[in-house]
Protein backbone atom coordinates (compact mmCIF):
# COMPACT_ATOMS: atom_id res chain seq x y z
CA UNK A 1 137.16 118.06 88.39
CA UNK A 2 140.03 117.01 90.27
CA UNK A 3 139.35 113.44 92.22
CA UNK A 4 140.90 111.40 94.82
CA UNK A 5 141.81 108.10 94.46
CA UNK A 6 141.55 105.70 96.95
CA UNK A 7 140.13 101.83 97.52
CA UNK A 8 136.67 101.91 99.28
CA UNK A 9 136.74 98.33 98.37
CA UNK A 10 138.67 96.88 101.85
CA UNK A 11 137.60 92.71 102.31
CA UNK A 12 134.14 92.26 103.47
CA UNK A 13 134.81 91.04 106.94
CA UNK A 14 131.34 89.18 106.84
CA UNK A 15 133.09 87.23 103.95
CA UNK A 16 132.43 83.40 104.65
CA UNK A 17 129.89 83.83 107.40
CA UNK A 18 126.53 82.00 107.04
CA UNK A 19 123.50 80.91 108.97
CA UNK A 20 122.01 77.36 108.89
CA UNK A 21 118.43 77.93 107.92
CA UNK A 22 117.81 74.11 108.30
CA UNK A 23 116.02 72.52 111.46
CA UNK A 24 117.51 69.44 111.58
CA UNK A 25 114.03 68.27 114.35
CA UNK A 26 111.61 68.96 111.69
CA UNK A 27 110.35 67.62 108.40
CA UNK A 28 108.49 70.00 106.41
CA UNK A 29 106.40 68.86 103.55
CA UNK A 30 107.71 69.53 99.98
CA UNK A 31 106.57 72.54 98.10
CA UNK A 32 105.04 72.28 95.06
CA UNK A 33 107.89 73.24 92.09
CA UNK A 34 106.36 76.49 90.93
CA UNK A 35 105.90 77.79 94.45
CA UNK A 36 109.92 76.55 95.42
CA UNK A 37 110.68 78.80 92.60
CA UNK A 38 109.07 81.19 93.76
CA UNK A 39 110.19 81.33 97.29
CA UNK A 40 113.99 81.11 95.65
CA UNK A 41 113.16 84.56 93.47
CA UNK A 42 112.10 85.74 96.30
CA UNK A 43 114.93 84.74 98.56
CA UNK A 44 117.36 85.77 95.85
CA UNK A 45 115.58 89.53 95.71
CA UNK A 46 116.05 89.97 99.45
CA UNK A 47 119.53 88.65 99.45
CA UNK A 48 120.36 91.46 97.15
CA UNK A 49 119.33 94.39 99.37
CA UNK A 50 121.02 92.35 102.44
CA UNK A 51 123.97 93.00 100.19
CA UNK A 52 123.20 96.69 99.54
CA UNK A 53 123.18 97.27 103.32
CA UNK A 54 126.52 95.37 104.20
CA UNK A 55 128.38 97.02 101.02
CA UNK A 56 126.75 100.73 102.17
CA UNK A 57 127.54 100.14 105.67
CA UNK A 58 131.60 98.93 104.92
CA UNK A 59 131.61 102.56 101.99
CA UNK A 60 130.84 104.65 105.29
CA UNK A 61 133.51 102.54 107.44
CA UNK A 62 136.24 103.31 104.87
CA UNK A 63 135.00 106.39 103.58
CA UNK A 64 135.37 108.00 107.55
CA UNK A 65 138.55 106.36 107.46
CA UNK A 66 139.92 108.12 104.75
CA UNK A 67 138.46 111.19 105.90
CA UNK A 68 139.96 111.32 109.29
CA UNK A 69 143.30 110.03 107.65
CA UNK A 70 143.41 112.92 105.54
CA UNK A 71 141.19 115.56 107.88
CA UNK A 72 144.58 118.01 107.66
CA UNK A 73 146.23 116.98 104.29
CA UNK A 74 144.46 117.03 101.12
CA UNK A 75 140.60 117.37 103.04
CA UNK A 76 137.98 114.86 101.46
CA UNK A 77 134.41 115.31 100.76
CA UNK A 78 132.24 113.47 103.41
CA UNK A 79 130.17 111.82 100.90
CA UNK A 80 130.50 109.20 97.97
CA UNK A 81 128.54 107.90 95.61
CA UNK A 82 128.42 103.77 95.07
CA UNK A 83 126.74 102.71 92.12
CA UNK A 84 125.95 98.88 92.74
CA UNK A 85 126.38 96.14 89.88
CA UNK A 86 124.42 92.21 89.47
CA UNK A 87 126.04 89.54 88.29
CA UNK A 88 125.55 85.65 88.62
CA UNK A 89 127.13 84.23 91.88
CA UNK A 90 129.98 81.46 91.01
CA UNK A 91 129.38 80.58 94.92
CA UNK A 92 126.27 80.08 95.17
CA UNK A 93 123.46 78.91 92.70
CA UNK A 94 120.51 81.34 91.93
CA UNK A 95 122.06 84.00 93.84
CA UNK A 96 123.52 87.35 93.03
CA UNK A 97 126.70 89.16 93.65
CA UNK A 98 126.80 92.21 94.27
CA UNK A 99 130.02 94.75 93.74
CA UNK A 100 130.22 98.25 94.05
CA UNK A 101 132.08 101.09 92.18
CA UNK A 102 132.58 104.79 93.56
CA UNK A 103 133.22 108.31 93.11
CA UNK A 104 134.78 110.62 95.50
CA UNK A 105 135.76 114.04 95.84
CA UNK A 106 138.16 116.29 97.51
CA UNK A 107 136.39 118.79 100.01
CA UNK A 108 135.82 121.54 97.80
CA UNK A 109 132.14 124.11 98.65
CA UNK A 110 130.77 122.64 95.23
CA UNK A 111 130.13 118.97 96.16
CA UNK A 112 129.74 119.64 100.00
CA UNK A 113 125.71 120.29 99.95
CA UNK A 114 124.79 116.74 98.97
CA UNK A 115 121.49 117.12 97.27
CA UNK A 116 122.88 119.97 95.30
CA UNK A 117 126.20 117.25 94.03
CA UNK A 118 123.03 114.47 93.51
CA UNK A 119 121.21 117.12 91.26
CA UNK A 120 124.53 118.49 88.98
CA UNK A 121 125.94 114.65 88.82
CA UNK A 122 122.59 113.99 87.73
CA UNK A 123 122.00 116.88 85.46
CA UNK A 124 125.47 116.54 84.21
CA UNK A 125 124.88 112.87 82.91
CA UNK A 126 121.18 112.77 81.79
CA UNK A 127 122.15 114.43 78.15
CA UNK A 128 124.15 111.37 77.76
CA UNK A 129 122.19 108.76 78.89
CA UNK A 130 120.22 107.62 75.83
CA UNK A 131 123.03 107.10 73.79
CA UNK A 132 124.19 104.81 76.36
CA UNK A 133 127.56 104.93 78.74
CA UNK A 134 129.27 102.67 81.41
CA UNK A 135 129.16 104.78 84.71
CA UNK A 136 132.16 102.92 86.00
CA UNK A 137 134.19 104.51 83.31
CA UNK A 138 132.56 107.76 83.03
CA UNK A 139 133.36 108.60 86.76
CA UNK A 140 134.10 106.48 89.08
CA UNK A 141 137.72 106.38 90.40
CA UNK A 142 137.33 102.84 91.79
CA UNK A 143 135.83 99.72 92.22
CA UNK A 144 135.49 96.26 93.85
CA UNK A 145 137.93 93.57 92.27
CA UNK A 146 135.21 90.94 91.67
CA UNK A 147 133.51 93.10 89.63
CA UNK A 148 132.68 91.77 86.25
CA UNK A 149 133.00 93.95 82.86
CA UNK A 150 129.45 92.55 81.79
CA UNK A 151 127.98 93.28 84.99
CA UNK A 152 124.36 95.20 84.88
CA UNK A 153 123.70 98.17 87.12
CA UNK A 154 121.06 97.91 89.64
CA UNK A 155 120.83 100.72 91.80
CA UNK A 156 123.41 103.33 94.06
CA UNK A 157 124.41 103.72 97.48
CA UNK A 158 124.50 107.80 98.47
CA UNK A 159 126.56 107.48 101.91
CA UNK A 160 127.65 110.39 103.77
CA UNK A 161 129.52 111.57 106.94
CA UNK A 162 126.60 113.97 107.64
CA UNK A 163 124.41 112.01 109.58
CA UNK A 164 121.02 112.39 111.64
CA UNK A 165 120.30 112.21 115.21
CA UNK A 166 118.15 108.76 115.47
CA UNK A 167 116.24 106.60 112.97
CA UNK A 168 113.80 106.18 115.29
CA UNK A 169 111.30 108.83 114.04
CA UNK A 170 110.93 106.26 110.83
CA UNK A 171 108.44 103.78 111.82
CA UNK A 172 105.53 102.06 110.18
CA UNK A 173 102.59 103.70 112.07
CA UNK A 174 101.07 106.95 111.63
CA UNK A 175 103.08 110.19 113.14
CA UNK A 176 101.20 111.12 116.05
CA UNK A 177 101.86 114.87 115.28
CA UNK A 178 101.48 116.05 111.51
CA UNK A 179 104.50 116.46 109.58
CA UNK A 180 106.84 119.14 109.32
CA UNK A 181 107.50 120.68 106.06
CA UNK A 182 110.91 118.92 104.34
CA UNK A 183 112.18 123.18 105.31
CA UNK A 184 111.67 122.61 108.74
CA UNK A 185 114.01 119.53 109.05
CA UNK A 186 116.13 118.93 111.80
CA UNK A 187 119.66 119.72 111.20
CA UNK A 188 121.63 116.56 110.34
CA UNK A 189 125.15 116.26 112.14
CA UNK A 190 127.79 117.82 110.11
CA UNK A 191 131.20 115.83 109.75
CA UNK A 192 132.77 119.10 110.74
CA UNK A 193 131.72 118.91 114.31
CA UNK A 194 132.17 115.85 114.24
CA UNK A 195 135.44 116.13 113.11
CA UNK A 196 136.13 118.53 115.98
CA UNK A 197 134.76 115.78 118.72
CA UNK A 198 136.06 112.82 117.71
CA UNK A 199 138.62 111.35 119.46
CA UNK A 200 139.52 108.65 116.58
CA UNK A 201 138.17 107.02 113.52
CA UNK A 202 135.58 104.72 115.71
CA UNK A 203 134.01 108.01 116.70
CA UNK A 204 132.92 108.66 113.60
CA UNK A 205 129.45 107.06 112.04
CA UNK A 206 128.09 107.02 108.67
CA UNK A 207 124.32 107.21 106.75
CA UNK A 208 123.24 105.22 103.94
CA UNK A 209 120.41 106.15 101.50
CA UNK A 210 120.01 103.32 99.02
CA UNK A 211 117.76 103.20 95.42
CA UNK A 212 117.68 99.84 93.69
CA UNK A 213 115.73 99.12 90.83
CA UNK A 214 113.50 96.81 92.38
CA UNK A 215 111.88 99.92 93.51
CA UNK A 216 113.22 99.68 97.18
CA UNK A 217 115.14 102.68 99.18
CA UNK A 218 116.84 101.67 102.06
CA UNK A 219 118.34 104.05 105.03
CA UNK A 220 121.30 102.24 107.04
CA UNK A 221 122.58 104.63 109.93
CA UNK A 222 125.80 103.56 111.15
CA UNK A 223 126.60 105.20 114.69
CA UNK A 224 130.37 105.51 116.02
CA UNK A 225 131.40 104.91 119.63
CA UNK A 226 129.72 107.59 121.01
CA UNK A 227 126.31 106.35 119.89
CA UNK A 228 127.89 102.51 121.02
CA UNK A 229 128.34 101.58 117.51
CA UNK A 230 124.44 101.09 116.87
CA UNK A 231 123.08 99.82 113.18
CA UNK A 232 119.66 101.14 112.33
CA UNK A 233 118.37 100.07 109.13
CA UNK A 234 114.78 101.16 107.21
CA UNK A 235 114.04 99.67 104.74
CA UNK A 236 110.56 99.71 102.03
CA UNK A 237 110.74 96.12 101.23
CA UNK A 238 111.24 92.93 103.25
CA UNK A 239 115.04 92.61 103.97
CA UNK A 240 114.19 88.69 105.34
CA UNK A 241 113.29 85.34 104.27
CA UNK A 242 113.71 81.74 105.87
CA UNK A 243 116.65 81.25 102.98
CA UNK A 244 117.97 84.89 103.39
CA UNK A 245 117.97 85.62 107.23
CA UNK A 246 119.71 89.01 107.64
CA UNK A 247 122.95 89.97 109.79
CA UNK A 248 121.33 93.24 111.29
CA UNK A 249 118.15 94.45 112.51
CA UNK A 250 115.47 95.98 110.31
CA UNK A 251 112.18 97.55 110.43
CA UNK A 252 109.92 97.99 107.26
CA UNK A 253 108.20 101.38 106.65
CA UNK A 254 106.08 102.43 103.72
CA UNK A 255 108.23 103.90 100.65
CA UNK A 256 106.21 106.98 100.54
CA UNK A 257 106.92 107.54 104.42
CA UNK A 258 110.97 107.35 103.43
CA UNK A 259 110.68 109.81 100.64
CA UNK A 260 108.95 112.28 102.30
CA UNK A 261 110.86 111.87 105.63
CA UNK A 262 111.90 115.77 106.41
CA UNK A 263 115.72 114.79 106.92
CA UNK A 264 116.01 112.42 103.49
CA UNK A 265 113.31 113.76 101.13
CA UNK A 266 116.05 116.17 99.32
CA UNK A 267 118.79 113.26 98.80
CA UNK A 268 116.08 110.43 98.11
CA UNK A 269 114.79 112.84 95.30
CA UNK A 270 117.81 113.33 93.69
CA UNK A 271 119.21 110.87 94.58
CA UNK A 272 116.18 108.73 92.42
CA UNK A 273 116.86 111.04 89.23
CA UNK A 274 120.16 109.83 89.08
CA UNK A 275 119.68 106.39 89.41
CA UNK A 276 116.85 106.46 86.38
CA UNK A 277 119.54 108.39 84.28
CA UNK A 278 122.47 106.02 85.33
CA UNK A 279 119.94 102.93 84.80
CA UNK A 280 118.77 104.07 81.02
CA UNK A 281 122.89 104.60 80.21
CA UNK A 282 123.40 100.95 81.24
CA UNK A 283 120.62 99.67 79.44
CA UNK A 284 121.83 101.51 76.47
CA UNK A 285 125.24 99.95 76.96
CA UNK A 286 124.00 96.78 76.95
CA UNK A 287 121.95 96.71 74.40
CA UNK A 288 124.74 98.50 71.66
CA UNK A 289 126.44 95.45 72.62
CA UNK A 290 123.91 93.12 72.18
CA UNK A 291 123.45 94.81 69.11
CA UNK A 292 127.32 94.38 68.53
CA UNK A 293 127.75 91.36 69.04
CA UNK A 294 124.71 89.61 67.00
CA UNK A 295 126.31 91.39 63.69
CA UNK A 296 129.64 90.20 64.15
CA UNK A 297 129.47 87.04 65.80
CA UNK A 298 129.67 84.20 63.15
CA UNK A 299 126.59 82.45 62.12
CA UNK A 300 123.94 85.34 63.39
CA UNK A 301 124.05 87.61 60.07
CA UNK A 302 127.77 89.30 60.32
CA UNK A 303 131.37 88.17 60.41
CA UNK A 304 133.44 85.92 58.60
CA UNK A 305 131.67 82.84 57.80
């Protein structure tokens, strides 16, 4: 299949920004050292998904630039798939960077219906998986600079053009009606009528569904102007911690209330498979070279002596 290429890796403009988490009018008392550790794990983990969400959130800004760019030339799918890498942060101790490389497609009818392109990418890859293969290579047609070669996968990114009406239906209490049937969702908003009533790029929003293998899913719903460029984000796990405040607001809502969600239930399932199939290829990767490495490295029972 045919692919575009194109960078979905444009600066982070949040680059450099930080918060002081320090009170300089208090004192508090030391922490005990296994419970500091702790609280840095911790603050480490929810750093991570902060990262999903600002790395989803700037694939939808560039992906709907792209898309309106080329809405007349050379059509592109409104979707992409980001498949998110760890590796040890240079910047800052005991924290993680995270990078991102991507597959896109040109708008063709057999990657527009996005759980359907989850399930054959999915289906497509699984016979591979056990012998091990690096997803970057395999399909992706970019990704960010800083990326490391030995970095390990961690999760994906599914973000789309197609959004939904409102986040707001995604909360942590009970519905007070019962729920609808995944069938008798409400029809998302498709980039084509978008398309048709946008007046410019800023019109144009974007939805995240994010998988990570810390067993979180995340939905970030960027609006455009029209909606006055509102960020929703939902999220199963915390997203904050007094060494990892976050840039956006956030509610938390039960991972089983995500999944289920009419409007997401299709893409989250799918979306899943092919993170478990992507995530037992890297692990296979990385161990053959693990495996590689300890018989020819010098000293641990292979190569020259």
């Amino acid at each position: 299949m045919n692919t575009p290429q194109h960078s979905l890796g444009h600066p982070d403009p949040l680059a450099g920004y930080s918060f002081d988490s320090g009170n300089p009018y208090t004192t508090a008392a030391p922490k005990p050292p296994m419970e500091e550790a702790a609280d840095e794990a911790l603050a480490a983990e929810v750093d991570v998904r902060q990262q999903a969400v600002t790395r989803a959130r700037k694939l939808g800004a560039n992906l709907a630039f792209h898309c309106w760019e080329q809405r007349y030339s050379e059509p592109l799918c409104p979707h992409t798939v980001a498949y998110l890498f760890l590796q040890p942060d240079r910047q800052r101790p005991r924290r993680w960077l995270l990078s991102a490389a991507w597959q896109l497609w040109f708008d063709l009818p057999d990657v527009r219906d996005l759980p359907r392109l989850l399930m054959d990418l999915h289906h497509r890859l699984a016979p591979q998986a056990s012998a091990g293969f690096d997803v970057r290579e395999q399909v992706c047609v970019g990704r960010d600079e800083n990326m490391a070669g030995d970095a390990r996968y961690f999760g994906l990114a599914v973000v789309s053009l197609d959004t939904v009406p409102s986040l707001d239906n995604l909360t942590d209490q009970q519905d007070a009606q019962p729920r609808h049937d995944i069938h008798d969702a409400a029809p998302p908003l498709r980039w084509e009528q978008i398309r048709e009533s946008a007046t410019g790029v800023l019109d144009i929003g974007s939805l995240g569904r994010i998988v990570l293998a810390d067993g979180s899913v995340i939905l970030a719903d960027q609006k455009g102007r029209p909606g006055f460029n509102e960020f929703t984000v939902r999220s199963s796990h915390t997203m904050a911690h007094l060494l990892a405040r976050p840039l956006f607001d956030w509610k938390r809502v039960p991972v089983e209330r995500i999944r289920t969600h009419a409007e997401h239930a299709m893409v989250l399932r799918w979306a899943t498979e092919l993170h478990d199939t992507v995530s037992q290829a890297d692990n296979a990767r990385l161990w053959g070279a693990s495996q590689a490495y300890r018989t020819s490295a010098p000293g641990r029972g292979g190569g020259q002596p």
